[in-house]
PDB file of N, CA and C in Angstrom:
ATOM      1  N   UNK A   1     -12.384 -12.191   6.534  1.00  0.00           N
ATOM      2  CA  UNK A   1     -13.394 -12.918   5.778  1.00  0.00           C
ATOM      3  C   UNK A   1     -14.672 -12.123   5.636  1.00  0.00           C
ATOM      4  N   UNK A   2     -14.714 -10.953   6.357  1.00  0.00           N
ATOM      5  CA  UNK A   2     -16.111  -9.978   6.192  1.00  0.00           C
ATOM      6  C   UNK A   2     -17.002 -10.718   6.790  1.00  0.00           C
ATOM      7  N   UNK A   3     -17.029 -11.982   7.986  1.00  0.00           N
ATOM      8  CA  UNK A   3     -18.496 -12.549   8.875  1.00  0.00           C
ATOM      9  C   UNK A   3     -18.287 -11.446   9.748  1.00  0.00           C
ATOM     10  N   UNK A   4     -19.721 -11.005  10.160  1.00  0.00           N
ATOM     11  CA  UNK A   4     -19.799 -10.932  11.723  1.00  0.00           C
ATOM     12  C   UNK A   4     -19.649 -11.638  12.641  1.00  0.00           C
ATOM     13  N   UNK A   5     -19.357 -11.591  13.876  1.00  0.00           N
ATOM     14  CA  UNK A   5     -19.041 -12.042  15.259  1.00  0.00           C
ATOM     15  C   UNK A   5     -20.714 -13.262  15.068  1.00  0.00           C
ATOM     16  N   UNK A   6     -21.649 -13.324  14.986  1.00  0.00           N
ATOM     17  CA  UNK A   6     -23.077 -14.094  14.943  1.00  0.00           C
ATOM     18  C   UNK A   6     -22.846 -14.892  13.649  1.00  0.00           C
ATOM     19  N   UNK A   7     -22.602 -13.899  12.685  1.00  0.00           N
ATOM     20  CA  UNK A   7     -22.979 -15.188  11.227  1.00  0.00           C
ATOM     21  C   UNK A   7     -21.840 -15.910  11.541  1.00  0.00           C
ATOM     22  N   UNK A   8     -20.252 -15.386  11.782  1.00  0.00           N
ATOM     23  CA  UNK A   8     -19.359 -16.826  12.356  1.00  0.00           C
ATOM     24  C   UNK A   8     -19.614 -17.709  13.466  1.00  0.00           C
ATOM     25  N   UNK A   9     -20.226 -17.595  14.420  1.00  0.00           N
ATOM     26  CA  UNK A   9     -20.519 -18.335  15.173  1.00  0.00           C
ATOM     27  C   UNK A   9     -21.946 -19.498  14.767  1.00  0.00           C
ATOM     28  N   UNK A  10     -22.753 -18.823  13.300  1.00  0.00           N
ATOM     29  CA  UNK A  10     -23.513 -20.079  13.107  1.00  0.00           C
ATOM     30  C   UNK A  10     -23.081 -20.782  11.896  1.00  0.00           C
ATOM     31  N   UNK A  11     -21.508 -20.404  11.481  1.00  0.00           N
ATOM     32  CA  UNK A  11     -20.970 -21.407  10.688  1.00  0.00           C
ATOM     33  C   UNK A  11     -20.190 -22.539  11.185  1.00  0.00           C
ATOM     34  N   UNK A  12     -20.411 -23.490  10.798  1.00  0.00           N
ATOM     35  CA  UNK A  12     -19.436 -24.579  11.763  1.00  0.00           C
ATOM     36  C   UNK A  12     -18.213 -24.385  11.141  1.00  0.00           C
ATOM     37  N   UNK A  13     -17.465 -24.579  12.456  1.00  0.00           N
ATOM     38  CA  UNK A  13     -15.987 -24.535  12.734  1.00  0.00           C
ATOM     39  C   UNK A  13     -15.042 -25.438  11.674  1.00  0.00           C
ATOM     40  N   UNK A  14     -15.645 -26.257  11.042  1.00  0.00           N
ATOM     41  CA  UNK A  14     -14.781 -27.379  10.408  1.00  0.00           C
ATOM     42  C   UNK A  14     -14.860 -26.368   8.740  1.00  0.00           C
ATOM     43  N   UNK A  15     -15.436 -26.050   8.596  1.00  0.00           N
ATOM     44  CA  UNK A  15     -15.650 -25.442   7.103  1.00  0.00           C
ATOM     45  C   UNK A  15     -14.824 -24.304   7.147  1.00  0.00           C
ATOM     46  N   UNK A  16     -15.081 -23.502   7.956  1.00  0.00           N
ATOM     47  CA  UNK A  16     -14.153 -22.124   8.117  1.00  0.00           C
ATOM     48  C   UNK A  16     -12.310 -22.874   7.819  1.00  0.00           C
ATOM     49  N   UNK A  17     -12.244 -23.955   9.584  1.00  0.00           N
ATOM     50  CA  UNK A  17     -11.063 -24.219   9.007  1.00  0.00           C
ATOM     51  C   UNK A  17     -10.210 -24.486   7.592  1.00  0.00           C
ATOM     52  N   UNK A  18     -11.250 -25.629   7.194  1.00  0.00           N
ATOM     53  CA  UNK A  18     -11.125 -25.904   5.808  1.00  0.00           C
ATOM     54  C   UNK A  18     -10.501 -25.053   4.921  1.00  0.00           C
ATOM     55  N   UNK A  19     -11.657 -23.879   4.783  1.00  0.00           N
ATOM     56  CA  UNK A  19     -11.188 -22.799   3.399  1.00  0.00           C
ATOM     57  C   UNK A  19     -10.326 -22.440   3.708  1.00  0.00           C
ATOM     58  N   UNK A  20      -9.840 -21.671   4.950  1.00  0.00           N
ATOM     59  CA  UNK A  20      -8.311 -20.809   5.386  1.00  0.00           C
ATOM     60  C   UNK A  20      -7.420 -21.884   4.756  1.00  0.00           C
ATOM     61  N   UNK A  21      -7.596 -23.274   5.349  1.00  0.00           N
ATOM     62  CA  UNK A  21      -6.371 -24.004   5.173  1.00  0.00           C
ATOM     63  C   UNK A  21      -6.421 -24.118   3.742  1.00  0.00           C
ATOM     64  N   UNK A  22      -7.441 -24.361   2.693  1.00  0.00           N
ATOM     65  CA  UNK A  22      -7.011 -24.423   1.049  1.00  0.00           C
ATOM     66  C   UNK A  22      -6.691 -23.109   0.972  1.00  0.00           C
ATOM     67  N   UNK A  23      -6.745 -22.104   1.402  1.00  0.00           N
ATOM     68  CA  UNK A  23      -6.417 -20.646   1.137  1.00  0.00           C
ATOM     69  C   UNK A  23      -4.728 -20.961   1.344  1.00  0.00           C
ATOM     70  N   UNK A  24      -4.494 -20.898   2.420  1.00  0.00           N
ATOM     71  CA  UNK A  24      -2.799 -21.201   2.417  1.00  0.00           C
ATOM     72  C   UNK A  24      -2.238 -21.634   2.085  1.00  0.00           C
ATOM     73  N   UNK A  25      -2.813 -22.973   1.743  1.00  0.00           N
ATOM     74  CA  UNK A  25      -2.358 -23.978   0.882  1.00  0.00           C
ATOM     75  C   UNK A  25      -1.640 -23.507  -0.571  1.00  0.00           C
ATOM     76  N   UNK A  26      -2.778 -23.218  -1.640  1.00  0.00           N
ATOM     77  CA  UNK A  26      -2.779 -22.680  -2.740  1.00  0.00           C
ATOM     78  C   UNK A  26      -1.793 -20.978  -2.251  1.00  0.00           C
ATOM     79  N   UNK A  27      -1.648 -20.670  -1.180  1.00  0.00           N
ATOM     80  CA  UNK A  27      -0.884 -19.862  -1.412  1.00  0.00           C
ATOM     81  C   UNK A  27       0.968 -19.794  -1.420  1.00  0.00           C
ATOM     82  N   UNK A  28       0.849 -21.003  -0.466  1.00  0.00           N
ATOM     83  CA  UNK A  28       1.942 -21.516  -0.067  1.00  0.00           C
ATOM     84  C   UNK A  28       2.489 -22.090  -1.396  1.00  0.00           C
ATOM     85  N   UNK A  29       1.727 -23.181  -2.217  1.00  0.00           N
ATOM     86  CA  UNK A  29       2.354 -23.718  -3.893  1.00  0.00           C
ATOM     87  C   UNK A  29       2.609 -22.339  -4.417  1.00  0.00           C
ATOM     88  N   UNK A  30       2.046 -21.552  -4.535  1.00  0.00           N
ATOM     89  CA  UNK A  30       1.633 -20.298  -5.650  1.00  0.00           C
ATOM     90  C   UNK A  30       3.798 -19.809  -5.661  1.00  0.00           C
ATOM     91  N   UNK A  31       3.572 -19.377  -3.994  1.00  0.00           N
ATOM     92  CA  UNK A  31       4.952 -19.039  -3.689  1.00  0.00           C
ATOM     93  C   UNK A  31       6.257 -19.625  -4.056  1.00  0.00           C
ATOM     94  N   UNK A  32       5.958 -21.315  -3.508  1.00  0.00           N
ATOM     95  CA  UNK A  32       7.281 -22.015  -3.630  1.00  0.00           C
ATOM     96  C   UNK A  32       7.697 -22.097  -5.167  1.00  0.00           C
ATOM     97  N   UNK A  33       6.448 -22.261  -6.125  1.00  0.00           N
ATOM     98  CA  UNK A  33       6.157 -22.333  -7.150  1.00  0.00           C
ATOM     99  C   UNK A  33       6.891 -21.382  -8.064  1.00  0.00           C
ATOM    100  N   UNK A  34       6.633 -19.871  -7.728  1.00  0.00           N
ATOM    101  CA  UNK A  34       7.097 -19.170  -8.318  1.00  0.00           C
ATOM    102  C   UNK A  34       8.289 -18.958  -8.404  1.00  0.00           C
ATOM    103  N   UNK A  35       9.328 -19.088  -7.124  1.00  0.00           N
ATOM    104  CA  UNK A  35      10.446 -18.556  -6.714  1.00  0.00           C
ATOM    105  C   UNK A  35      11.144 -19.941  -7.396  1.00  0.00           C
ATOM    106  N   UNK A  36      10.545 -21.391  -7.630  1.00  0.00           N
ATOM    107  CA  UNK A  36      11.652 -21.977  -7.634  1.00  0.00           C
ATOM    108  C   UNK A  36      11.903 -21.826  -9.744  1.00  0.00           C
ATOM    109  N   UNK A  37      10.316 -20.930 -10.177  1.00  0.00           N
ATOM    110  CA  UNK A  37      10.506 -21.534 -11.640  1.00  0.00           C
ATOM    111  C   UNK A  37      11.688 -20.077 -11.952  1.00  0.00           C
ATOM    112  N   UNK A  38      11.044 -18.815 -11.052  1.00  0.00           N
ATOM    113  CA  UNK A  38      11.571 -17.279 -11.463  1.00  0.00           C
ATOM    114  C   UNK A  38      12.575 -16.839 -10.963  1.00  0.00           C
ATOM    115  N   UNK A  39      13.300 -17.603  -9.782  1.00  0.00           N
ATOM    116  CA  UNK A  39      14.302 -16.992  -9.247  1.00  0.00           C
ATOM    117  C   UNK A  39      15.642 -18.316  -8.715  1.00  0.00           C
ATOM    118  N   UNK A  40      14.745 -19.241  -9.126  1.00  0.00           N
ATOM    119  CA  UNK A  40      15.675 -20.124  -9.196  1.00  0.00           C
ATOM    120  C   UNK A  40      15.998 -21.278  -7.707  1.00  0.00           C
ATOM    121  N   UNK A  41      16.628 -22.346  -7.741  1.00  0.00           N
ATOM    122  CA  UNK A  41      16.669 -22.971  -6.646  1.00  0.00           C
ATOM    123  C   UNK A  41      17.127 -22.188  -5.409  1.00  0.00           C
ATOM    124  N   UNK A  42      17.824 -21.752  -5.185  1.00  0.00           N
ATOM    125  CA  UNK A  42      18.378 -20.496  -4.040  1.00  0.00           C
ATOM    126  C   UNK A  42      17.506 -20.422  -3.222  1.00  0.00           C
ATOM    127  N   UNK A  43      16.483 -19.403  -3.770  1.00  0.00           N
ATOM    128  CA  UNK A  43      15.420 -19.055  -3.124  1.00  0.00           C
ATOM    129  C   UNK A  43      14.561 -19.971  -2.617  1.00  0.00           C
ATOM    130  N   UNK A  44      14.555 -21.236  -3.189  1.00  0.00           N
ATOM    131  CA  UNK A  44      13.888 -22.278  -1.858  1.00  0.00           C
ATOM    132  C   UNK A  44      14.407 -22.316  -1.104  1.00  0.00           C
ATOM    133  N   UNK A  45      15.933 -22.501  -0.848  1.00  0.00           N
ATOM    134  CA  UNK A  45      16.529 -22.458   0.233  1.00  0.00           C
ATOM    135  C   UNK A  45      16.068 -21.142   0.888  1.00  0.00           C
ATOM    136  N   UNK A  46      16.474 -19.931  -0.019  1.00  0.00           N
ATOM    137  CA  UNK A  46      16.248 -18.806   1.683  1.00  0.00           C
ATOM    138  C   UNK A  46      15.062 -18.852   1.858  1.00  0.00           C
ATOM    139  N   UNK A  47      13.740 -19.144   0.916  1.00  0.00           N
ATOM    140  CA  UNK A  47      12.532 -19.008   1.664  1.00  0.00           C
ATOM    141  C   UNK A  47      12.379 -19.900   3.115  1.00  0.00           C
ATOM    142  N   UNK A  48      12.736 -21.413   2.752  1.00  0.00           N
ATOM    143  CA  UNK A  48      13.000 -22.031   4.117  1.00  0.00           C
ATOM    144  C   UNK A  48      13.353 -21.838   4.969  1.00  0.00           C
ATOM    145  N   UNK A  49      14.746 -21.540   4.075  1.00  0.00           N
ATOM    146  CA  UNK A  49      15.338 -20.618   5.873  1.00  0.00           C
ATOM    147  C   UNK A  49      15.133 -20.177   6.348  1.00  0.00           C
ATOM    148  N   UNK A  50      14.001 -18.920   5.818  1.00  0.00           N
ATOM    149  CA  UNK A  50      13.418 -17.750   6.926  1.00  0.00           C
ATOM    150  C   UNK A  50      12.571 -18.361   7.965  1.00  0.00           C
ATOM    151  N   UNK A  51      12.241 -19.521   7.099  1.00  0.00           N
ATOM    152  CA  UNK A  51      10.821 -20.227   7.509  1.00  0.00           C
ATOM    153  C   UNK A  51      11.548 -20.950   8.974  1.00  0.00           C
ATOM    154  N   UNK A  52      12.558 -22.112   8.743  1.00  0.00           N
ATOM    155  CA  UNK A  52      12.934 -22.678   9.963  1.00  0.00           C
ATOM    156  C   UNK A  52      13.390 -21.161  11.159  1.00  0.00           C
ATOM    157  N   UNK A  53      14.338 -20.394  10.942  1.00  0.00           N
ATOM    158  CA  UNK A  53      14.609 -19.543  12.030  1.00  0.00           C
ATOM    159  C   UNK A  53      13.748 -19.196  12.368  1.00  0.00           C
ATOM    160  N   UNK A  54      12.353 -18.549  11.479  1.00  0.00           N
ATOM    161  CA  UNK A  54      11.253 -17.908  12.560  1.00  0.00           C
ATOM    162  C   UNK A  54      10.554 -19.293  13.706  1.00  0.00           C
ATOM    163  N   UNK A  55      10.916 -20.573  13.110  1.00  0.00           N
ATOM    164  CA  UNK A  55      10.174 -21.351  13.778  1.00  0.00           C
ATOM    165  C   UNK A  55      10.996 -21.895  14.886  1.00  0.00           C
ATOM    166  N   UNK A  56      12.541 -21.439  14.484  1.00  0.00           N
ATOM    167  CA  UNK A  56      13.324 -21.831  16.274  1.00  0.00           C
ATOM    168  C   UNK A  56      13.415 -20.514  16.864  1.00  0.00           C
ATOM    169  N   UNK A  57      13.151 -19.453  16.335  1.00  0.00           N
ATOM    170  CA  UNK A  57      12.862 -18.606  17.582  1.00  0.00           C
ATOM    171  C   UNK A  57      11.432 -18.398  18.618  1.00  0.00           C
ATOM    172  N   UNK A  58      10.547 -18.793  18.135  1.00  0.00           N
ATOM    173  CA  UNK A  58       9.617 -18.889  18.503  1.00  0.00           C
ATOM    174  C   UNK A  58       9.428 -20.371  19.698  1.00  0.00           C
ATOM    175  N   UNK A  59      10.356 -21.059  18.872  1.00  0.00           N
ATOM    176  CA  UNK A  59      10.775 -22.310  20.268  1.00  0.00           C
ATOM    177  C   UNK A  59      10.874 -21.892  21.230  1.00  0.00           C
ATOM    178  N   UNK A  60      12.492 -21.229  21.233  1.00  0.00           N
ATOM    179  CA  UNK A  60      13.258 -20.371  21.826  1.00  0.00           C
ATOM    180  C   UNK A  60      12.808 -19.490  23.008  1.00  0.00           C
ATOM    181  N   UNK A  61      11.530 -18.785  22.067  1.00  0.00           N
ATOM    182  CA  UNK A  61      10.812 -17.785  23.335  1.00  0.00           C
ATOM    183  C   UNK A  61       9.959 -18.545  24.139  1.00  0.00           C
ATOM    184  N   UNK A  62       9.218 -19.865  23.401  1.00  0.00           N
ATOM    185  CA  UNK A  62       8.243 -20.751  24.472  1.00  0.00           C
ATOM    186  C   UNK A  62       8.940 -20.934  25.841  1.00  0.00           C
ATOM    187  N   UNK A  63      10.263 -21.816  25.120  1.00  0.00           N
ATOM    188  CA  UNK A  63      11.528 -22.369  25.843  1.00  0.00           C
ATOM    189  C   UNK A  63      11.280 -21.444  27.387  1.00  0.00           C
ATOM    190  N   UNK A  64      11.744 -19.892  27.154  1.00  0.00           N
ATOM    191  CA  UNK A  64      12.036 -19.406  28.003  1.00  0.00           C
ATOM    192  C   UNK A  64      10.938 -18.968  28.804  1.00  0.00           C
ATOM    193  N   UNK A  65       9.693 -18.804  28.526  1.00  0.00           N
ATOM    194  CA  UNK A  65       8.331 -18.550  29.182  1.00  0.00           C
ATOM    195  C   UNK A  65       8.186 -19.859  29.731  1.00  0.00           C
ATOM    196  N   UNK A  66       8.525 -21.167  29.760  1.00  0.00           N
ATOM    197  CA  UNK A  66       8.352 -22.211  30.136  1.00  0.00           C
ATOM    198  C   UNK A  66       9.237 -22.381  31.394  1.00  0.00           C
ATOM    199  N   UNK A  67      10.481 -21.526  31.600  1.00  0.00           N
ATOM    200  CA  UNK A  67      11.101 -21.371  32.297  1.00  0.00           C
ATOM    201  C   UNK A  67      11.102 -20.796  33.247  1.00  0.00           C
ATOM    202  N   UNK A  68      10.623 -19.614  32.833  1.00  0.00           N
ATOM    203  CA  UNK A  68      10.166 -18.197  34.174  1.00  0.00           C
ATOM    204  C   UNK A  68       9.371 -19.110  34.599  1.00  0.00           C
ATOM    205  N   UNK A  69       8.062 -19.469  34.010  1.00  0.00           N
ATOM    206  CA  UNK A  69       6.968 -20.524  34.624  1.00  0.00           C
ATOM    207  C   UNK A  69       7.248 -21.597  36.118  1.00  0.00           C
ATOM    208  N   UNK A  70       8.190 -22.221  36.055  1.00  0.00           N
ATOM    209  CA  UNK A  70       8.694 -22.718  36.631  1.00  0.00           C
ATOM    210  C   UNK A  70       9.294 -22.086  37.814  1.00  0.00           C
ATOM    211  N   UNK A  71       9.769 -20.944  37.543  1.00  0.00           N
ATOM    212  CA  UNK A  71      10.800 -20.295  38.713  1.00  0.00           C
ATOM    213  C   UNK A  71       9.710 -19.236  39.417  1.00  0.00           C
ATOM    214  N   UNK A  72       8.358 -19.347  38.666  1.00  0.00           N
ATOM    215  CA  UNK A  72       7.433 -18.813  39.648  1.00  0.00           C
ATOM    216  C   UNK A  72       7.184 -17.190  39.102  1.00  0.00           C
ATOM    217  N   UNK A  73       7.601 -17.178  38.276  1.00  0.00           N
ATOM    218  CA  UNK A  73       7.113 -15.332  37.704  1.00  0.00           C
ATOM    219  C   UNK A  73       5.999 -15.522  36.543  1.00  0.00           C
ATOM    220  N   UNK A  74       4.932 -14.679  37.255  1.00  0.00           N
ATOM    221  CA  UNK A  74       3.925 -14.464  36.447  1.00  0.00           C
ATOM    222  C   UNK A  74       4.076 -14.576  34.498  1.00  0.00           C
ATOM    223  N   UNK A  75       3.431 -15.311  34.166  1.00  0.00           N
ATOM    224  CA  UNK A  75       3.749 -14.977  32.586  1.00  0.00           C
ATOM    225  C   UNK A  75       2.488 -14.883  32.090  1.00  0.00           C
ATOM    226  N   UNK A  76       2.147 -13.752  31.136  1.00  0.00           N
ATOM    227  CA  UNK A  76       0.843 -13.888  30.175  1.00  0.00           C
ATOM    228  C   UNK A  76       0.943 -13.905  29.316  1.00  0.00           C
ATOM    229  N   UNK A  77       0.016 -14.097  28.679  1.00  0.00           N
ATOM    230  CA  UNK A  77      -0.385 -14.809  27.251  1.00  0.00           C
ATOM    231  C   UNK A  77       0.244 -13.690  26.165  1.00  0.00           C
ATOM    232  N   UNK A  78      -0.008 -12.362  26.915  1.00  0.00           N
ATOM    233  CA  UNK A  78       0.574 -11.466  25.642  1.00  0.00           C
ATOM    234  C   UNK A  78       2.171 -11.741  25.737  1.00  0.00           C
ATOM    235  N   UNK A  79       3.396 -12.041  26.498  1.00  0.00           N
ATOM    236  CA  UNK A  79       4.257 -12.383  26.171  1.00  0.00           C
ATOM    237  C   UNK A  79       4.737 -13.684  24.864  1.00  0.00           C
ATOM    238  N   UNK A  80       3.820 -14.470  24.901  1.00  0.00           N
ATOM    239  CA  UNK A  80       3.403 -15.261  23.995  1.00  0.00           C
ATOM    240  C   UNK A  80       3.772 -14.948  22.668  1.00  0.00           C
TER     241      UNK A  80
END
């Protein structure tokens, strides 16, 4: 976004969120948008698809950091 570390910290937090999220937003239609007028229904499907697997592997890895956790081995955040 080009703030400094000071001018972001004297913007409130709710506005920043805001724009990112209409930013994704409008980027996210732009996408589904395109693929379903230019490439046809298909590609909603594989775009999804990529979309759900990245989001059960990422389960997947919580899953198992949630696990070591338990059995007592150090876990940090950069495993995350």
């Amino acid at each position: 976004m080009g703030l400094s570390i000071d001018e972001y910290r004297k913007v409130p937090k709710t506005i920043l969120r805001d724009q990112l999220w209409y930013q994704y937003e409008a980027i996210g239609v732009g996408i589904i948008t395109f693929s379903a007028i230019i490439l046809g229904y298909p590609a909603l499907l594989i775009f999804g698809g990529g979309v759900l697997i990245d989001g059960f592997r990422h389960a997947k890895k919580g899953e198992n950091l949630k696990q070591q956790y338990k059995k007592g081995v150090r876990v940090s955040s950069r495993n995350m």
